[in-house]
PDB file of N, CA and C in Angstrom:
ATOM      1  N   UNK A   1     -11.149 -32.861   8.674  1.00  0.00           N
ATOM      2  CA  UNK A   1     -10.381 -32.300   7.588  1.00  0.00           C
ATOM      3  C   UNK A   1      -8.922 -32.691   7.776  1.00  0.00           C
ATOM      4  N   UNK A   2      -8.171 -33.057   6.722  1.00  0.00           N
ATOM      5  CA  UNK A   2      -6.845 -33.549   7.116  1.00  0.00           C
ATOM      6  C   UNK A   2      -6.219 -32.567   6.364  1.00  0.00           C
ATOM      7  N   UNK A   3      -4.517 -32.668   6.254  1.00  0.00           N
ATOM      8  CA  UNK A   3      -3.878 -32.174   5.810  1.00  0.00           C
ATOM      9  C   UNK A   3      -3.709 -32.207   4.700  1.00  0.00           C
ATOM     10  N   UNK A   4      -2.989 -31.176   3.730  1.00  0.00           N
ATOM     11  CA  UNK A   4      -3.340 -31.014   1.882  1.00  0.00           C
ATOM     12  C   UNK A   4      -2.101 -32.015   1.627  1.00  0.00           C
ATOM     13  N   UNK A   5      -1.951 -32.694   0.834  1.00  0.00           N
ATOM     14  CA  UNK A   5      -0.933 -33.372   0.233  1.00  0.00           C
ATOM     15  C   UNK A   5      -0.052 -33.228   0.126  1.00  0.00           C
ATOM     16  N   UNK A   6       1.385 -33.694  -0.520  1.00  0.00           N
ATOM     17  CA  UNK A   6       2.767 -32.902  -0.710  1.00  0.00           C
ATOM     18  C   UNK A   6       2.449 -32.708  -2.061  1.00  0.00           C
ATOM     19  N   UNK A   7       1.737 -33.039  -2.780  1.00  0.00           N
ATOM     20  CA  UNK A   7       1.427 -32.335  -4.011  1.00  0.00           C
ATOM     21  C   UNK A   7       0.356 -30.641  -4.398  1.00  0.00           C
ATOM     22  N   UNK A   8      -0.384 -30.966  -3.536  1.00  0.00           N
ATOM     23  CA  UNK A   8      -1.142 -29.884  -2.892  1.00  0.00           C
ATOM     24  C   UNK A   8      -0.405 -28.436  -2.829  1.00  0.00           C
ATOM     25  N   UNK A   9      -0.024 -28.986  -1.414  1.00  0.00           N
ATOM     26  CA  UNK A   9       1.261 -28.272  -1.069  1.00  0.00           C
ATOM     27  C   UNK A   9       2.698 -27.873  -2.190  1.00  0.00           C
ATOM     28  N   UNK A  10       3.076 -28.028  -2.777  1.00  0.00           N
ATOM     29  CA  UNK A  10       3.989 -28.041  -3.647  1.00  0.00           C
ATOM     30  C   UNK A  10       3.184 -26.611  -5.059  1.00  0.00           C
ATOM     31  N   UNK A  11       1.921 -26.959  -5.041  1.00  0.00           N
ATOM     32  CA  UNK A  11       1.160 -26.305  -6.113  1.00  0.00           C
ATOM     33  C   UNK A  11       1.168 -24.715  -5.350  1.00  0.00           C
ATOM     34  N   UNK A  12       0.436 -24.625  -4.062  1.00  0.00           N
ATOM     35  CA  UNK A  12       0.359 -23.547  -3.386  1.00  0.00           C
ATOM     36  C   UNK A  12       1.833 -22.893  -3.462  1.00  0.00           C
ATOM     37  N   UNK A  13       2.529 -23.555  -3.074  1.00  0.00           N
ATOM     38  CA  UNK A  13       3.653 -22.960  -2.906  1.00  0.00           C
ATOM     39  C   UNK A  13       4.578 -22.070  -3.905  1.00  0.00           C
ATOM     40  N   UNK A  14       4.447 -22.793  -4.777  1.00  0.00           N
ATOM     41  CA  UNK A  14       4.876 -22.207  -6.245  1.00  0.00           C
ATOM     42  C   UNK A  14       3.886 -21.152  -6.899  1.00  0.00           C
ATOM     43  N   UNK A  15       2.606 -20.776  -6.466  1.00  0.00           N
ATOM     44  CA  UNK A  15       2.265 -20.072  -6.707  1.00  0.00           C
ATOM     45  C   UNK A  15       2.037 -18.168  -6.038  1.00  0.00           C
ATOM     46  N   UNK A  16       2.385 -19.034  -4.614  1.00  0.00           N
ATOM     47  CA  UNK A  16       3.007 -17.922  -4.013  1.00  0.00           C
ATOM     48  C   UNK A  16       4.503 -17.429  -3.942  1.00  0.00           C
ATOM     49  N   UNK A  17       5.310 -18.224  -4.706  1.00  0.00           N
ATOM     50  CA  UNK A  17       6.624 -17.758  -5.219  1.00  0.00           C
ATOM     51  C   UNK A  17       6.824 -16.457  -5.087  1.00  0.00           C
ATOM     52  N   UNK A  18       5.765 -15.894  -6.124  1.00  0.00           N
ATOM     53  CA  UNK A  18       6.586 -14.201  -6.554  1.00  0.00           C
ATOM     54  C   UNK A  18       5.610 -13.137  -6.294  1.00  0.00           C
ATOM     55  N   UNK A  19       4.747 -13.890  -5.441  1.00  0.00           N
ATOM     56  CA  UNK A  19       3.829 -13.134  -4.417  1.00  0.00           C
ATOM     57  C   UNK A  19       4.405 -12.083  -3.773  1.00  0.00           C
ATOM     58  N   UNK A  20       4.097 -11.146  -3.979  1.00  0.00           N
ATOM     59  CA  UNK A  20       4.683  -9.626  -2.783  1.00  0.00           C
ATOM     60  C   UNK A  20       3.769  -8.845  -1.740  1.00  0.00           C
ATOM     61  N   UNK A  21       4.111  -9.388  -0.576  1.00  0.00           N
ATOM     62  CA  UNK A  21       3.244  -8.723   0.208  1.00  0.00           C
ATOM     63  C   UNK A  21       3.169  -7.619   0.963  1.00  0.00           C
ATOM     64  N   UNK A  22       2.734  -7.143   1.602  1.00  0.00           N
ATOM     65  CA  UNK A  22       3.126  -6.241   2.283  1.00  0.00           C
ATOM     66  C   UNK A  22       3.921  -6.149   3.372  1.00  0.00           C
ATOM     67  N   UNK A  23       4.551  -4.848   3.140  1.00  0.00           N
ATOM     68  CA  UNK A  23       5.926  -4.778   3.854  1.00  0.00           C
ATOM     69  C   UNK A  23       5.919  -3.887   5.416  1.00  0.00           C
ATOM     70  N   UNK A  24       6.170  -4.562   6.128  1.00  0.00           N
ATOM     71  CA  UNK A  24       5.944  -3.459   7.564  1.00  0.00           C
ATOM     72  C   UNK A  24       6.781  -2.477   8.065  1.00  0.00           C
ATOM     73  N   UNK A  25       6.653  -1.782   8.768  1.00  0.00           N
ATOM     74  CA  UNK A  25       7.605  -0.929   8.919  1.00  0.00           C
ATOM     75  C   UNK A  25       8.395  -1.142   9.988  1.00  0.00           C
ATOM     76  N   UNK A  26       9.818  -0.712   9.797  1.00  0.00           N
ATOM     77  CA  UNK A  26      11.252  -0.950  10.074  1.00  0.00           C
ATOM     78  C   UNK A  26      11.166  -0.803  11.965  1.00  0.00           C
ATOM     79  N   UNK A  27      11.797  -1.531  12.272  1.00  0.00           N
ATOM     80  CA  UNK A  27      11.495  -1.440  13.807  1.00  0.00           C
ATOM     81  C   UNK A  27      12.192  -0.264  14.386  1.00  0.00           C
ATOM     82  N   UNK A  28      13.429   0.408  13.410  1.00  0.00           N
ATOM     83  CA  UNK A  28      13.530   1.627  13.791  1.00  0.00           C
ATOM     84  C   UNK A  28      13.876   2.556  13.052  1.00  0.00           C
ATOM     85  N   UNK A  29      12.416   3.539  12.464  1.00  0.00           N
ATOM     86  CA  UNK A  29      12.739   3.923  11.434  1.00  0.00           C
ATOM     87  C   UNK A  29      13.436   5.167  11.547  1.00  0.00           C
ATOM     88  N   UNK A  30      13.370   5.650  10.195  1.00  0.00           N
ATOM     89  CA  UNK A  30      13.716   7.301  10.430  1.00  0.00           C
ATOM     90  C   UNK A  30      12.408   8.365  10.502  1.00  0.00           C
ATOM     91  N   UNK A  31      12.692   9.235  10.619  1.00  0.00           N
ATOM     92  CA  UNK A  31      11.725  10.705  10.537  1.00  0.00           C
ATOM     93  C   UNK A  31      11.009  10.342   9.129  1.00  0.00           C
ATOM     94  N   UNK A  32      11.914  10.559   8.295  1.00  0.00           N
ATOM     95  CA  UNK A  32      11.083  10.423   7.290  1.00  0.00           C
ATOM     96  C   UNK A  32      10.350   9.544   6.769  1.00  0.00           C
ATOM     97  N   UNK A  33      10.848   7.643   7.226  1.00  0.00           N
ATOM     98  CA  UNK A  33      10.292   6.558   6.695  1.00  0.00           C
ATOM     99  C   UNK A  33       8.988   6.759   7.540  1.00  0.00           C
ATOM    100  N   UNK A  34       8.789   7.117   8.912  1.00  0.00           N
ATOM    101  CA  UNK A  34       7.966   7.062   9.666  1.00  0.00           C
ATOM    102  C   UNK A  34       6.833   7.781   9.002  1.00  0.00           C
ATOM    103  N   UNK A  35       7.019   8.984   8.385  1.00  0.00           N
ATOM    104  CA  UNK A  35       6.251  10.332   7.698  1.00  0.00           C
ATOM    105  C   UNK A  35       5.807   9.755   6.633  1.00  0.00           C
ATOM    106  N   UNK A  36       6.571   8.893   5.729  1.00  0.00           N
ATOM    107  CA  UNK A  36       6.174   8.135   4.719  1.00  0.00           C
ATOM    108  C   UNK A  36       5.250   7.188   4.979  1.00  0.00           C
ATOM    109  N   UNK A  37       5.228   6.793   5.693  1.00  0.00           N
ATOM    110  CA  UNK A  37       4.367   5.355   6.192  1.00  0.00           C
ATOM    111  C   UNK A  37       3.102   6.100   6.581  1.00  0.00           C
ATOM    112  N   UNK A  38       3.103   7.060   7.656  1.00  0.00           N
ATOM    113  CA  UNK A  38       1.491   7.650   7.772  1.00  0.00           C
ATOM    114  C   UNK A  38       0.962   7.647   6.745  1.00  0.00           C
ATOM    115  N   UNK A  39       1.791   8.639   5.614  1.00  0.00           N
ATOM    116  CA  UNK A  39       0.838   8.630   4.431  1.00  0.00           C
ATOM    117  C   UNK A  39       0.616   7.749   3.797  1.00  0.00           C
ATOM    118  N   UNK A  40       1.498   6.570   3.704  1.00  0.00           N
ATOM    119  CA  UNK A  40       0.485   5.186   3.326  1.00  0.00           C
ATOM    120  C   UNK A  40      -0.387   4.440   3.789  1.00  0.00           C
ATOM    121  N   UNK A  41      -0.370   5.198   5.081  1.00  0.00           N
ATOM    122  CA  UNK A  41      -1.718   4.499   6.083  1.00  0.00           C
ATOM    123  C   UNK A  41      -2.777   5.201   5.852  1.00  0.00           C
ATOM    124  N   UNK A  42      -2.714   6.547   5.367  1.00  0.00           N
ATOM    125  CA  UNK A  42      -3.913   7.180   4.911  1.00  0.00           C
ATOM    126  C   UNK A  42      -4.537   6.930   3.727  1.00  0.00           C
ATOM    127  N   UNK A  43      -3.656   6.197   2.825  1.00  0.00           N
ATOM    128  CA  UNK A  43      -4.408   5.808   1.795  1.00  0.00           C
ATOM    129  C   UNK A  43      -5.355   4.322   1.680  1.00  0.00           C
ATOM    130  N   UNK A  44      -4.632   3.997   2.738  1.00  0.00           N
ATOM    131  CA  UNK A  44      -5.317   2.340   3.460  1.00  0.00           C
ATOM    132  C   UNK A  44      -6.670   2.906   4.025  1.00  0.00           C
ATOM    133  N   UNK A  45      -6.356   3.770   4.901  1.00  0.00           N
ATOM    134  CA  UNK A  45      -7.857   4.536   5.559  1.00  0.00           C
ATOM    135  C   UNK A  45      -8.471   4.882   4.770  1.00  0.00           C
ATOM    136  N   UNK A  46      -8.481   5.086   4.209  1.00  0.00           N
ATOM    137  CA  UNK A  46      -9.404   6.333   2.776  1.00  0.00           C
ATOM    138  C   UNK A  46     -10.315   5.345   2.059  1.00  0.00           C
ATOM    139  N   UNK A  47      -9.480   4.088   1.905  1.00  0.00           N
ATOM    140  CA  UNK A  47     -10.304   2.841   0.936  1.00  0.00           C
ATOM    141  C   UNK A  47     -11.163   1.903   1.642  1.00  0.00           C
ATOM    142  N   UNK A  48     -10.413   1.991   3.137  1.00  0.00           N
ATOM    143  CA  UNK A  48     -11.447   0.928   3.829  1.00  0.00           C
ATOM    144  C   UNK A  48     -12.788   1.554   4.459  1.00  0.00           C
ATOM    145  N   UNK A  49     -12.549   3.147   4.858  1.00  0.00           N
ATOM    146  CA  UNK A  49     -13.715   3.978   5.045  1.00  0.00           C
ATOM    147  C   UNK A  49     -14.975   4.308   4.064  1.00  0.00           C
ATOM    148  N   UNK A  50     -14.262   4.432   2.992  1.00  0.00           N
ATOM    149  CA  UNK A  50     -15.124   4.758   1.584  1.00  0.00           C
ATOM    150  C   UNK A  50     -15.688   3.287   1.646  1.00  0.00           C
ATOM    151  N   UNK A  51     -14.700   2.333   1.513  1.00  0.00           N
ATOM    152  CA  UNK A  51     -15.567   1.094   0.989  1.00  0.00           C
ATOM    153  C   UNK A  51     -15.330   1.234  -0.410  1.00  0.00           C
ATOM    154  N   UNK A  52     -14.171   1.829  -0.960  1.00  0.00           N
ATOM    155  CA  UNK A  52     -13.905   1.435  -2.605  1.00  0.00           C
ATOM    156  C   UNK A  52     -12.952   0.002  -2.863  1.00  0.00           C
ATOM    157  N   UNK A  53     -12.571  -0.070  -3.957  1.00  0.00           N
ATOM    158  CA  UNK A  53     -11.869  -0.781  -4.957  1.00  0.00           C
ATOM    159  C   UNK A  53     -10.606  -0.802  -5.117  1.00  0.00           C
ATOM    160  N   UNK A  54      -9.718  -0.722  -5.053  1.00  0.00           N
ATOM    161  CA  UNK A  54      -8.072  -0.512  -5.431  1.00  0.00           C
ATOM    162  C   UNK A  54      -8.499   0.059  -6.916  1.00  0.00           C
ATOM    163  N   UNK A  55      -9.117  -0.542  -7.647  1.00  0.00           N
ATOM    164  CA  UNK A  55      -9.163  -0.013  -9.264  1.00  0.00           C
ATOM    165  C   UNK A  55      -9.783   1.740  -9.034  1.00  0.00           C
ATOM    166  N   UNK A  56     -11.362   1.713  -7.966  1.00  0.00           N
ATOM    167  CA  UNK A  56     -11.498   2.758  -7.922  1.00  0.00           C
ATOM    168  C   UNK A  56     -10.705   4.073  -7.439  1.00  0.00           C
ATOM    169  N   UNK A  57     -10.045   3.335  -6.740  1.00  0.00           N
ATOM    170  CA  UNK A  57      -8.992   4.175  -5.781  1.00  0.00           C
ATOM    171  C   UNK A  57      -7.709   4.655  -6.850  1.00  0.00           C
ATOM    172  N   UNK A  58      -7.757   3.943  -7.817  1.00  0.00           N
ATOM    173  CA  UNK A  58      -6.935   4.744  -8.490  1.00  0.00           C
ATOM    174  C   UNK A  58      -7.358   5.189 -10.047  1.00  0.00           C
ATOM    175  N   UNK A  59      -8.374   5.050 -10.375  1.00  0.00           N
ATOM    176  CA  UNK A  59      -9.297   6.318 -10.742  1.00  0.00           C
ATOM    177  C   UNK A  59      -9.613   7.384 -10.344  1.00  0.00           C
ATOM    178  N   UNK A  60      -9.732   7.350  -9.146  1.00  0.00           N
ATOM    179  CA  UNK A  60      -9.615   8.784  -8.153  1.00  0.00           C
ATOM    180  C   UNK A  60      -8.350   9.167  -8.028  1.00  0.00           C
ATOM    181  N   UNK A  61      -7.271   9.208  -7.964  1.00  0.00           N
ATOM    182  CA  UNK A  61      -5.972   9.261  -8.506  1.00  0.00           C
ATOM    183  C   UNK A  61      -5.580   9.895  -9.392  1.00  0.00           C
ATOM    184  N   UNK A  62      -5.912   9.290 -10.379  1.00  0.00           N
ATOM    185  CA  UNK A  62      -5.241   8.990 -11.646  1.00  0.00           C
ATOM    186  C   UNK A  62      -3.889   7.997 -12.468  1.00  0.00           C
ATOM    187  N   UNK A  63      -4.043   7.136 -11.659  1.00  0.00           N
ATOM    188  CA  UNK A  63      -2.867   6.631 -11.715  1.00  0.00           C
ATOM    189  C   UNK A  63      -3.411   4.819 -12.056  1.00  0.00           C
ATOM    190  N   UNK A  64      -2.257   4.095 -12.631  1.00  0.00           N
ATOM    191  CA  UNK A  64      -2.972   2.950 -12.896  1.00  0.00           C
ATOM    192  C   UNK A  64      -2.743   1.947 -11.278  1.00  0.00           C
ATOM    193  N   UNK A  65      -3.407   0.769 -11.615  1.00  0.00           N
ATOM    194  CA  UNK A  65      -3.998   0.327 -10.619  1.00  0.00           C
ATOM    195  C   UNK A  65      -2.497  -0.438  -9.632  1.00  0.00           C
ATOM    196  N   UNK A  66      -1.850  -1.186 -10.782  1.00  0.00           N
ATOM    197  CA  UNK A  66      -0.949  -1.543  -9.979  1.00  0.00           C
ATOM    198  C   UNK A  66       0.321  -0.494  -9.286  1.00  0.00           C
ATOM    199  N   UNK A  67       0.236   0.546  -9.499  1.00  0.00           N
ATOM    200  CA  UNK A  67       0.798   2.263  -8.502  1.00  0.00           C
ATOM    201  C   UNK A  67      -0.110   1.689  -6.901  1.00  0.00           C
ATOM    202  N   UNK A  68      -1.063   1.759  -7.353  1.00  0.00           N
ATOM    203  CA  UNK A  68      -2.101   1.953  -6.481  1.00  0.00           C
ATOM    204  C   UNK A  68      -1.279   0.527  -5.397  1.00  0.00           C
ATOM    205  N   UNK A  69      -2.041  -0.112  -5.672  1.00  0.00           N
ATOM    206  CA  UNK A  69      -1.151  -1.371  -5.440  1.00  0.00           C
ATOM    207  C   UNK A  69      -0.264  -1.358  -4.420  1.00  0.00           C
ATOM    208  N   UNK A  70       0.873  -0.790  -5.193  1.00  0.00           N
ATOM    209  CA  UNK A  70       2.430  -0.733  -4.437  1.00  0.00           C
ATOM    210  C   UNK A  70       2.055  -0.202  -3.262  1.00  0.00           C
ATOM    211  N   UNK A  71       1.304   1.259  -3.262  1.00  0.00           N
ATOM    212  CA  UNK A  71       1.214   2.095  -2.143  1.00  0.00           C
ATOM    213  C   UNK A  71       0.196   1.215  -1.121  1.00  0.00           C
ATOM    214  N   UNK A  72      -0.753   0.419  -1.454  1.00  0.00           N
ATOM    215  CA  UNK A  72      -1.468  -0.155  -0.047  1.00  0.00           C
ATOM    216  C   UNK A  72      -0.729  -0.866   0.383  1.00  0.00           C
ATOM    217  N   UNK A  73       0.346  -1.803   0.108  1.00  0.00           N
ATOM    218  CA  UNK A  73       0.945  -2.777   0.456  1.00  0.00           C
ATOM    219  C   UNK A  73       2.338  -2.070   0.662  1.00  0.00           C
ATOM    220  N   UNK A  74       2.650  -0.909   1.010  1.00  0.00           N
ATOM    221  CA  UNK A  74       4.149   0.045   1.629  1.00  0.00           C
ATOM    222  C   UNK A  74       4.982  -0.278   0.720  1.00  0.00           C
ATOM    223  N   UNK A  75       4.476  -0.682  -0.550  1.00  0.00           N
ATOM    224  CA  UNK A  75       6.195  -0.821  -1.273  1.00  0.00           C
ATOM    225  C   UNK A  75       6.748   0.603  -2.117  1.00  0.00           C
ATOM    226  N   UNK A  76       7.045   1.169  -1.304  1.00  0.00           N
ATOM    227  CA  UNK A  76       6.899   3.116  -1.964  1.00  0.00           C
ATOM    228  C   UNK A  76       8.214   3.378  -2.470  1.00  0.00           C
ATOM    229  N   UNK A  77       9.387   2.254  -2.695  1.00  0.00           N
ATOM    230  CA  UNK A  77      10.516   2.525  -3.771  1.00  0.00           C
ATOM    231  C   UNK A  77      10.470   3.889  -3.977  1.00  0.00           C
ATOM    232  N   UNK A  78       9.220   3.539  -5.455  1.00  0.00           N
ATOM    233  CA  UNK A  78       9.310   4.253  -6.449  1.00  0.00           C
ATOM    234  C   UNK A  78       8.756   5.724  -6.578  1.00  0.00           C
ATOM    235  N   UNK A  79       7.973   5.934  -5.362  1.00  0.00           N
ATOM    236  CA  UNK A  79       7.518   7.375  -5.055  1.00  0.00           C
ATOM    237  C   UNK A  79       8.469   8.154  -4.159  1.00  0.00           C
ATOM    238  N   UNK A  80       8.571   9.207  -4.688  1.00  0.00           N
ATOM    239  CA  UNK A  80       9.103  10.303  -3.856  1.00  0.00           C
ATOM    240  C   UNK A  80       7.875  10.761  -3.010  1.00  0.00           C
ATOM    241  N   UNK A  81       8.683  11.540  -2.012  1.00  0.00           N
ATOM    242  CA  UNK A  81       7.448  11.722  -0.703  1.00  0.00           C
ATOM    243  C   UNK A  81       6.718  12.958  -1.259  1.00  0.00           C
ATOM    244  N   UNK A  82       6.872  13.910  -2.187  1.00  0.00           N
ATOM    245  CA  UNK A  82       6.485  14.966  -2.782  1.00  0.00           C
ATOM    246  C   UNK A  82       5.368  14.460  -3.663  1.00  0.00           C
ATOM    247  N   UNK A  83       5.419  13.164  -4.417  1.00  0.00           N
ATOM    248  CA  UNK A  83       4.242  12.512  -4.793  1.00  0.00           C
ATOM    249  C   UNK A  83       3.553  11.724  -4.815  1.00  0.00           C
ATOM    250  N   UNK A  84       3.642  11.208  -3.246  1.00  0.00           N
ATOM    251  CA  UNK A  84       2.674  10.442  -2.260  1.00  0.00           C
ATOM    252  C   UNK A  84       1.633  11.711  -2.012  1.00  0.00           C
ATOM    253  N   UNK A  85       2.591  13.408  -1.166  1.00  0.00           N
ATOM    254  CA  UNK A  85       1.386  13.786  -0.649  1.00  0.00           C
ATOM    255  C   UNK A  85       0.496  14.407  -1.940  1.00  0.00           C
ATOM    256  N   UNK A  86       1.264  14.718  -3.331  1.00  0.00           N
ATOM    257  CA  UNK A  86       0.254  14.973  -4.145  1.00  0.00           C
ATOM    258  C   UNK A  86      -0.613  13.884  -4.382  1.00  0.00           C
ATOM    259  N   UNK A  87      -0.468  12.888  -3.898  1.00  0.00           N
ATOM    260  CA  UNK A  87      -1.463  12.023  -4.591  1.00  0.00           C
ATOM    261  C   UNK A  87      -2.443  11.838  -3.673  1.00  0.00           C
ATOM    262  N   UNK A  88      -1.900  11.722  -2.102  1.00  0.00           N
ATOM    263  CA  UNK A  88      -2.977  12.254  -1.301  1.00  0.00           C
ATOM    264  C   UNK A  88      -3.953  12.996  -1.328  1.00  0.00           C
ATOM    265  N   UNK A  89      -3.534  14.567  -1.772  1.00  0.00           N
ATOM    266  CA  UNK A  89      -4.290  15.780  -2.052  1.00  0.00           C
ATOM    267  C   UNK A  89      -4.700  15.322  -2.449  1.00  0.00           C
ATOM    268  N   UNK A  90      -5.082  14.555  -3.453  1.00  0.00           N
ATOM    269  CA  UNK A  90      -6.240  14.471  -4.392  1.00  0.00           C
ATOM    270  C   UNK A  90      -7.637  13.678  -4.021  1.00  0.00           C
ATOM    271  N   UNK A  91      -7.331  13.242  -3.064  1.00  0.00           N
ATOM    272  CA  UNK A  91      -8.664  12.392  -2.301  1.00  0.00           C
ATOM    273  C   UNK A  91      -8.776  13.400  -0.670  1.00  0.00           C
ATOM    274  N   UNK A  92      -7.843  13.856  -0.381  1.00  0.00           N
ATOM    275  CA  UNK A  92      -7.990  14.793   0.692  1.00  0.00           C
ATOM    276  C   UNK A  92      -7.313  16.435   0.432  1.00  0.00           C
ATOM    277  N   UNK A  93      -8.150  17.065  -0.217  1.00  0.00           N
ATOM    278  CA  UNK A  93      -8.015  18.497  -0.514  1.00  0.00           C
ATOM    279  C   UNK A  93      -7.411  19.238   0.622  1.00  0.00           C
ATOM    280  N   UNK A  94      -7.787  18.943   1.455  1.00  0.00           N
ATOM    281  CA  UNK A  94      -7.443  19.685   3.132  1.00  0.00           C
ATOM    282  C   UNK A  94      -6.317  19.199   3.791  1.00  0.00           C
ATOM    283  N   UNK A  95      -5.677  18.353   2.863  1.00  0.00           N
ATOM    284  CA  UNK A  95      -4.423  17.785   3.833  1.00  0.00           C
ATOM    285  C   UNK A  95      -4.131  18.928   4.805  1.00  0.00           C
ATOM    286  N   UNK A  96      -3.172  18.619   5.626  1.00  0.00           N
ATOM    287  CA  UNK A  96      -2.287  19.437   6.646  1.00  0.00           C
ATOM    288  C   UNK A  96      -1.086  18.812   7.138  1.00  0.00           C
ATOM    289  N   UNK A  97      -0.061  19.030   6.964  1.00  0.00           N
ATOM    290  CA  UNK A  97       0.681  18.426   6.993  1.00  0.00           C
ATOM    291  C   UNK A  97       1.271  19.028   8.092  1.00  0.00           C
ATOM    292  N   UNK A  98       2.078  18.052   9.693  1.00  0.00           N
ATOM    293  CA  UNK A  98       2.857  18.516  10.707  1.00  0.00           C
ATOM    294  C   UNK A  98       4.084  18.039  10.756  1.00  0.00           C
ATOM    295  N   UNK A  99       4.858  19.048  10.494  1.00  0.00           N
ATOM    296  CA  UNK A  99       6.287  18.198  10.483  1.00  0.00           C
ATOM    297  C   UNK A  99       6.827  18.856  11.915  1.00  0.00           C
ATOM    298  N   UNK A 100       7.922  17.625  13.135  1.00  0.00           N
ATOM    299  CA  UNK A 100       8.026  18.657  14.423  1.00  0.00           C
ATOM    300  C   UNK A 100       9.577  18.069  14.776  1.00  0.00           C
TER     301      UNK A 100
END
């Protein structure tokens, strides 16, 4: 197998332009980014345990798919942390939350 072309290459590339991926967390965060991030790891857990969909996952929600989206891939801008954990609750009734 050889290498893809500079035309090849050039195609890939531009198509991952405005690609957004996921974002990791800060090498030193705060209390709260840290608190924020669990709960986006629980929603990562929740989908890979179930074995759902991103679409299903936010049918269970309620929310449309690309929300859903943002939150597997940490881009949480646009959520306040008050409605991450409501949105949690809603796939985990029993949350518990430890703040220390």
């Amino acid at each position: 197998m050889g290498f893809p072309s500079k035309k090849e290459i050039k195609r890939v590339l531009k198509k991952l332009e405005n690609v957004e991926g996921t974002l990791g967390m800060l090498e030193y965060p705060t209390p709260l980014q840290k608190f924020r991030h669990d709960i986006q790891q629980k929603f990562v857990g929740y989908k890979l345990d179930k074995k759902i969909s991103q679409r299903e996952l936010a049918e269970l929600l309620g929310i449309d798919e690309g929300k859903v989206s943002k939150i597997l891939h940490n881009r949480l801008d646009e959520f306040s942390t008050d409605r991450l954990i409501n949105l949690y609750s809603k796939i985990n009734p029993k949350i518990k939350l430890k703040v220390s």
